[in-house]
Protein backbone atom coordinates (compact mmCIF):
# COMPACT_ATOMS: atom_id res chain seq x y z
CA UNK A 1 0.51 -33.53 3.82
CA UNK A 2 -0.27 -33.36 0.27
CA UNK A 3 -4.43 -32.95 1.17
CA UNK A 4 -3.36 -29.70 2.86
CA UNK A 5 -0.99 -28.71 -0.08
CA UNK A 6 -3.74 -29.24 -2.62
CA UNK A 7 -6.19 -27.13 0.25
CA UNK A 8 -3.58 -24.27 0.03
CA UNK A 9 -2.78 -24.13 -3.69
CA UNK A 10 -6.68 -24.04 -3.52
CA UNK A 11 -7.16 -21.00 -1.35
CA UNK A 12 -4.11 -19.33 -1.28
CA UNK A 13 -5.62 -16.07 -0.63
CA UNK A 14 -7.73 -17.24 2.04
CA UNK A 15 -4.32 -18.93 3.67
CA UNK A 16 -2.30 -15.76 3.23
CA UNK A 17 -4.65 -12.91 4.64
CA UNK A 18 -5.35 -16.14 7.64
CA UNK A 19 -1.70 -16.40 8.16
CA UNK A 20 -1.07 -12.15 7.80
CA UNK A 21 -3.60 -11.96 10.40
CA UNK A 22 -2.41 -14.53 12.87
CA UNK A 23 1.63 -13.23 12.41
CA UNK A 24 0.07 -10.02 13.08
CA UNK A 25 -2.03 -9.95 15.75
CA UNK A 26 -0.75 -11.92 18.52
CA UNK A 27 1.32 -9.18 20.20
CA UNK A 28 -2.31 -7.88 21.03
CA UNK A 29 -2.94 -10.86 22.94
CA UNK A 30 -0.74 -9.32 25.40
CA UNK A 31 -0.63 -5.60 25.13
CA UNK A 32 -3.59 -3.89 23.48
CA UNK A 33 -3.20 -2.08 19.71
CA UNK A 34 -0.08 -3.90 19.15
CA UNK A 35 0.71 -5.46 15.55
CA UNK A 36 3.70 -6.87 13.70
CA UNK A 37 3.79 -5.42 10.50
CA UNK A 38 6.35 -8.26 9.16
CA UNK A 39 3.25 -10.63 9.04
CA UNK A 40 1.85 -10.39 5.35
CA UNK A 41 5.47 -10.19 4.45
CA UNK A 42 5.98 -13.86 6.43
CA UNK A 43 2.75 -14.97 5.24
CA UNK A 44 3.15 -14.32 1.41
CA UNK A 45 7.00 -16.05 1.93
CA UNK A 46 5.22 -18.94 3.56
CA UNK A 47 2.82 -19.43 0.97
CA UNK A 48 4.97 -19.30 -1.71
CA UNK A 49 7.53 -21.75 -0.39
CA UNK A 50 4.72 -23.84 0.37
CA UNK A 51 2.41 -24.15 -2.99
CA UNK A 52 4.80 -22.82 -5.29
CA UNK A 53 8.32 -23.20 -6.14
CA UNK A 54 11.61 -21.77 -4.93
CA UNK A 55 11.63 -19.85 -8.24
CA UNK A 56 8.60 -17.87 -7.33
CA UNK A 57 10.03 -17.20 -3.34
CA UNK A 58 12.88 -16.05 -5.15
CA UNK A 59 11.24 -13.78 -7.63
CA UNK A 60 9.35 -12.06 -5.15
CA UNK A 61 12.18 -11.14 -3.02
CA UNK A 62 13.69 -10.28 -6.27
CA UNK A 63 11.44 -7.96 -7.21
CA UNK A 64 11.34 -5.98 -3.65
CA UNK A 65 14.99 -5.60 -4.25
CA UNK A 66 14.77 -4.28 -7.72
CA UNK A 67 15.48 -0.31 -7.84
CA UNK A 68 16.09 0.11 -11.80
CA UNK A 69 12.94 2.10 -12.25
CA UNK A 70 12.83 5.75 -13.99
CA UNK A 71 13.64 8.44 -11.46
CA UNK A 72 10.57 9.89 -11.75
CA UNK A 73 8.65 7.14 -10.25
CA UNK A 74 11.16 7.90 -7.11
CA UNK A 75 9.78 11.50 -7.08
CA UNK A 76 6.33 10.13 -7.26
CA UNK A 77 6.72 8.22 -4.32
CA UNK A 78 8.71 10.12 -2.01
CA UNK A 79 6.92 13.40 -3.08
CA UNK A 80 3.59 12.58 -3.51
CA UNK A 81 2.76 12.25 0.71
CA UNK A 82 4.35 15.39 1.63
CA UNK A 83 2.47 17.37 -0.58
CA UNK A 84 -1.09 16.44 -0.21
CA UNK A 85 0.12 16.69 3.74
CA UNK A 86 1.50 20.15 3.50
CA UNK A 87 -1.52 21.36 1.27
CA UNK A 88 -4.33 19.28 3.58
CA UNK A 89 -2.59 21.57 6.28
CA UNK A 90 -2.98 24.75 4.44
CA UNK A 91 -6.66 24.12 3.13
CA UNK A 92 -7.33 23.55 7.08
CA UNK A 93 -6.14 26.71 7.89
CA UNK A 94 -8.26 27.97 5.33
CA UNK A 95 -11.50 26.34 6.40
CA UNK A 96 -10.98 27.97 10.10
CA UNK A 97 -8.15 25.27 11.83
CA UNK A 98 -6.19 26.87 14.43
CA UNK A 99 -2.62 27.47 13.92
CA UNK A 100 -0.67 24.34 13.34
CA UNK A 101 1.18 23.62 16.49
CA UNK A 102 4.74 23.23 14.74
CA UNK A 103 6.20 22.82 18.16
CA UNK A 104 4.75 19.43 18.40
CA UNK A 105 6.48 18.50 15.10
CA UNK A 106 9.22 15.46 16.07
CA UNK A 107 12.97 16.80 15.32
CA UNK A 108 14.32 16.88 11.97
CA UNK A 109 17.27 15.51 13.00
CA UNK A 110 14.59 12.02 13.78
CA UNK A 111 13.40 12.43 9.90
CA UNK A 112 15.84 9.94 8.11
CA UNK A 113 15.99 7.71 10.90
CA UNK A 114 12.25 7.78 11.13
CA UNK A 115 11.67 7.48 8.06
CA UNK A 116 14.33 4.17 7.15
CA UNK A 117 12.36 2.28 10.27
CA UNK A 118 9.41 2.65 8.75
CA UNK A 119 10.41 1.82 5.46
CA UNK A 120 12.29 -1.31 6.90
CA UNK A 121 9.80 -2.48 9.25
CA UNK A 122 6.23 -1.19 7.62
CA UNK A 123 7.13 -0.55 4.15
CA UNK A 124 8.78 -3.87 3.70
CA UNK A 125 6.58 -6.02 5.84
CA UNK A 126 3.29 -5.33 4.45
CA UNK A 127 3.56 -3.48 0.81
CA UNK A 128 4.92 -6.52 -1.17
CA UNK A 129 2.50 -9.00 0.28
CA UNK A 130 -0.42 -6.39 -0.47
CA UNK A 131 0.49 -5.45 -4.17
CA UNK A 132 2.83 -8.33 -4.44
CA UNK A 133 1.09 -11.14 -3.81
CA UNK A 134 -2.99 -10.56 -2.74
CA UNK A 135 -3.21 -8.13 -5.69
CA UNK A 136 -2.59 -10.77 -8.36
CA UNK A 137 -4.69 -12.90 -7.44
CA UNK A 138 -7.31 -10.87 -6.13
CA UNK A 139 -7.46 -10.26 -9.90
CA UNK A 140 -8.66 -13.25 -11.40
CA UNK A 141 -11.74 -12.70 -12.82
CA UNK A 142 -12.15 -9.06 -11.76
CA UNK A 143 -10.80 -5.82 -13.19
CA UNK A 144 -7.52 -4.48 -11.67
CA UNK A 145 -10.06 -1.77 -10.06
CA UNK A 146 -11.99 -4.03 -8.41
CA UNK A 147 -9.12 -5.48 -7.29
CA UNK A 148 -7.93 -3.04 -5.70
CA UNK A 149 -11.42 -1.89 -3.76
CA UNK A 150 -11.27 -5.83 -2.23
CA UNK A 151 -7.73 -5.46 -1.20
CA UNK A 152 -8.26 -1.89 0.57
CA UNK A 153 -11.28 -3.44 2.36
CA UNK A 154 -9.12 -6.75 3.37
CA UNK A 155 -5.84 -4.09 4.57
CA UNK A 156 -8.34 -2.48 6.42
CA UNK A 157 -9.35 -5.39 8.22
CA UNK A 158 -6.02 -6.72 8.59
CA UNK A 159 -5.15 -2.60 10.93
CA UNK A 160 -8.59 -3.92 13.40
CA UNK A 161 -5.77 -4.18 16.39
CA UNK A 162 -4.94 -0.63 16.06
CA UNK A 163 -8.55 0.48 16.51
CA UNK A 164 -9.48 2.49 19.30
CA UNK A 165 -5.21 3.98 19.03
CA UNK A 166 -4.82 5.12 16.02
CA UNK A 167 -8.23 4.80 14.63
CA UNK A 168 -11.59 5.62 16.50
CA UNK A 169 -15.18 6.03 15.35
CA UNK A 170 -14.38 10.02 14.33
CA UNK A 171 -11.61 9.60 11.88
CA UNK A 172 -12.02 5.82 10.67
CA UNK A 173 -13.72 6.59 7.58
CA UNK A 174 -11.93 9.06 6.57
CA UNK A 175 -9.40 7.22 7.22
CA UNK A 176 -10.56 4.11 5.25
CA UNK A 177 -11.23 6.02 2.28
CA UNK A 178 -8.06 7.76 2.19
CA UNK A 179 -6.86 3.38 2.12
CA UNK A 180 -8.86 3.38 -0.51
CA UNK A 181 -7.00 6.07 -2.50
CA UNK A 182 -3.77 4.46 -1.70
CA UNK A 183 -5.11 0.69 -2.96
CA UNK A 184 -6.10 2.58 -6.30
CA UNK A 185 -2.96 4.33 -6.42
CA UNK A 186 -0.39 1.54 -5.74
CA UNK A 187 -2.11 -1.36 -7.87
CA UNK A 188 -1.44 1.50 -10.84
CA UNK A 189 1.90 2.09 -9.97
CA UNK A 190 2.19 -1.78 -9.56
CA UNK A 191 1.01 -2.66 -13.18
CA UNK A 192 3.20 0.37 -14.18
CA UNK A 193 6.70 -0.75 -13.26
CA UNK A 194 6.51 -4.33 -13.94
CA UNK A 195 5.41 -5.43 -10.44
CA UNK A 196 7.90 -3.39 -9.14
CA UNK A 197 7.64 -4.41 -5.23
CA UNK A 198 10.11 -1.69 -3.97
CA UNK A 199 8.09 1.44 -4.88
CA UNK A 200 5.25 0.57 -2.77
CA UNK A 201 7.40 0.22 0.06
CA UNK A 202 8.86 3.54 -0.02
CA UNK A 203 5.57 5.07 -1.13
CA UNK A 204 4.19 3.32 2.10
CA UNK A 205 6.81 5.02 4.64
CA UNK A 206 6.55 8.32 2.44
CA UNK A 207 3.18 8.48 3.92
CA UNK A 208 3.41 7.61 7.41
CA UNK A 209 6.78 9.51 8.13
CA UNK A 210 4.59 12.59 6.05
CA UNK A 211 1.61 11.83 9.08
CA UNK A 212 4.00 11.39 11.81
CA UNK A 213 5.81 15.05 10.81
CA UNK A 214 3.33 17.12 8.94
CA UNK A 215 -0.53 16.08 9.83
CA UNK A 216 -0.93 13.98 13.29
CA UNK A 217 0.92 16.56 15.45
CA UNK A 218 -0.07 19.78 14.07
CA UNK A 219 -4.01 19.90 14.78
CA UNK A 220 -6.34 18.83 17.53
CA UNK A 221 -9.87 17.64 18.39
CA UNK A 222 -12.14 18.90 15.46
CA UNK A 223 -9.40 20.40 13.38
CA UNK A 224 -7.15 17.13 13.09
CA UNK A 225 -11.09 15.74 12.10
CA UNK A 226 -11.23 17.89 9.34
CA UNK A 227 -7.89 17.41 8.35
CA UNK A 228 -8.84 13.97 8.09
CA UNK A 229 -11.61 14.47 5.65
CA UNK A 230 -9.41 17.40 3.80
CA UNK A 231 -6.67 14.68 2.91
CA UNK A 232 -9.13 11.87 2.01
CA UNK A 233 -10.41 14.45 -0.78
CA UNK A 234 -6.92 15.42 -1.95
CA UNK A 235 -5.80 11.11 -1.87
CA UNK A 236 -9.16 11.03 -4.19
CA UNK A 237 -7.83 13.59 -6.23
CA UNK A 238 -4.82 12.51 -6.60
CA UNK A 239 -5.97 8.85 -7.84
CA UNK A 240 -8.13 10.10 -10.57
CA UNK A 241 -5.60 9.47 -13.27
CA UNK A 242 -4.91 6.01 -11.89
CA UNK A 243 -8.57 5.43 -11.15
CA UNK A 244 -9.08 6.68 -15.06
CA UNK A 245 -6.32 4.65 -15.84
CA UNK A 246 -7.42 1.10 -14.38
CA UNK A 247 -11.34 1.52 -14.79
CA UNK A 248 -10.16 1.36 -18.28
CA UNK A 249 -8.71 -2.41 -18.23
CA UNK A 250 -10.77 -5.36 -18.59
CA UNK A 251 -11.24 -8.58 -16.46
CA UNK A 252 -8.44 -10.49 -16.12
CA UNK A 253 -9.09 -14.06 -17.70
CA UNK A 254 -6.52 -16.13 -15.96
CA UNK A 255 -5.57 -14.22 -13.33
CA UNK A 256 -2.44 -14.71 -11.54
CA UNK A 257 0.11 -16.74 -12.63
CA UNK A 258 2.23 -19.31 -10.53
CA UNK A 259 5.20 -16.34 -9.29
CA UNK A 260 2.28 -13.87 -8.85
CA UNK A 261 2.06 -11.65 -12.27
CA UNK A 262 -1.03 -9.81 -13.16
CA UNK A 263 -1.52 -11.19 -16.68
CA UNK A 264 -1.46 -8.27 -19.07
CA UNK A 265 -4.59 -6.47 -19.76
CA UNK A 266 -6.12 -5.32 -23.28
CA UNK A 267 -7.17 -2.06 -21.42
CA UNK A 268 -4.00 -0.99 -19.96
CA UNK A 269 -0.20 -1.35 -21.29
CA UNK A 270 2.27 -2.51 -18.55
CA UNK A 271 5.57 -0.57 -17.54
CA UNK A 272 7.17 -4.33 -18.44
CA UNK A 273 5.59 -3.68 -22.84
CA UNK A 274 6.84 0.00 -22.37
CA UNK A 275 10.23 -0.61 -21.45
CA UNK A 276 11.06 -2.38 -25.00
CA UNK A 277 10.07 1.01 -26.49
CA UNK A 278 11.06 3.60 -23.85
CA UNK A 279 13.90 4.19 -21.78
CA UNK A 280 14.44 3.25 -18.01
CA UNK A 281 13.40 6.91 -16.93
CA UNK A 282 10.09 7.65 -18.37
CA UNK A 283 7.80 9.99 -16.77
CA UNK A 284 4.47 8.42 -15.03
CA UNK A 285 1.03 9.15 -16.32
């Protein structure tokens, strides 16, 4: 028993995105494109409890509880989607779409509902293990940056079920770029808020319950393939400040610690420094 403990505290990457996988996948084993997203959040619990201590289970969870972040960072997350969805949808007008089919658009009255399922279920089960727990230590001995690249590349792997249903050979690069974006995006607002684990979440179902209403059913055929490449350059755009932001910080030394903290960086002051000089509702930048 302690052989495989030592293995694990070893490789506890390699064990997590193993176990995220396996907790994932096996609903495809009976019906095709079918995942669980609650598996990286099992895995990175598992892990924890396993090589860790209680104290670092506990401080995860913690953290994915913890709302006291400035408002803004609320408007960042729950705004952000929406917009680059509503504007891809007008710049594919522009470059010759069709009319958006609006009558395909799910009720409103299905928004909040929609949206608190996919927080609860999505959100929840795969953001904090992502940012949470792979980014840290995908950060030892690599920039924040690159970071971030591996872990789009490993999420990306981790969606293979869904390909062929949600993602086919015409839209999955767009598609993995856009990842990309978000991975860049997310480890910023990560570092920014102290590993916050909660704003990732919501920023997570922001953007699918923004798909699911204001890009998947509005277009067809080539248009919704345009679209695709329309809001991978507007997810680009908007993670030039936090692409600015983290090429800036340096490699981190030690990496991550036993709960899962990036260590801070020379290059790039944490939300956690800020707060003894600001107040709880600074703006982002």
């Amino acid at each position: 028993m302690q052989g495989i403990l030592q293995i694990l505290r070893r490789h506890q990457l390699a064990a997590f995105f193993t176990l995220a996988c396996g907790l994932s996948w096996w609903p495809a084993l009976f019906e095709s494109h079918r995942i669980l997203p609650l598996g990286p959040l099992v895995a990175a619990f598992l892990v924890l409890a396993s090589v860790g201590t209680w104290s670092a289970a506990r401080d995860f969870a913690r953290r994915i509880l913890s709302w006291r972040v400035g408002l803004a960072w609320y408007g960042l997350v729950f705004g952000l989607p929406p917009v680059i969805a509503l504007a891809g949808t007008g710049l594919n007008r522009f470059f010759g779409a069709a009319p958006p089919a609006f009558d395909r658009v799910p009720p409103l009255a299905d928004l909040l509902p929609t949206f608190l399922f996919i927080f609860m279920f999505i959100g929840v089960g795969e953001e904090p293990a992502w940012r949470g727990f792979a980014l840290p230590r995908l950060a030892q001995g690599r920039s924040l940056l690159s970071a971030a690249f591996i872990l789009a590349v490993l999420h990306g792997i981790w969606h293979l079920p869904l390909f062929g249903l949600e993602y086919t050979r015409e839209n999955v690069a767009p598609w993995m770029l856009t990842l990309t974006a978000y991975s860049v995006i997310t480890a910023w607002l990560y570092t920014r808020t102290a590993g916050n684990l909660l704003l990732p979440a919501i920023f997570h179902a922001s953007v699918n319950t923004s798909a699911k209403y204001l890009f998947l059913p509005l277009f067809a055929d080539g248009d919704l393939i345009q679209l695709y490449w329309i809001w991978t350059a507007l997810w680009w755009v908007a993670a030039i400040v936090p692409l600015a932001r983290l090429w800036g910080t340096r490699r981190q030394s030690g990496g991550a610690d036993g709960e899962g903290h990036i260590p801070r960086s020379r290059g790039l002051r944490t939300a956690e420094e800020k707060s003894n000089t600001r107040l709880a509702g600074e703006q982002p930048g």
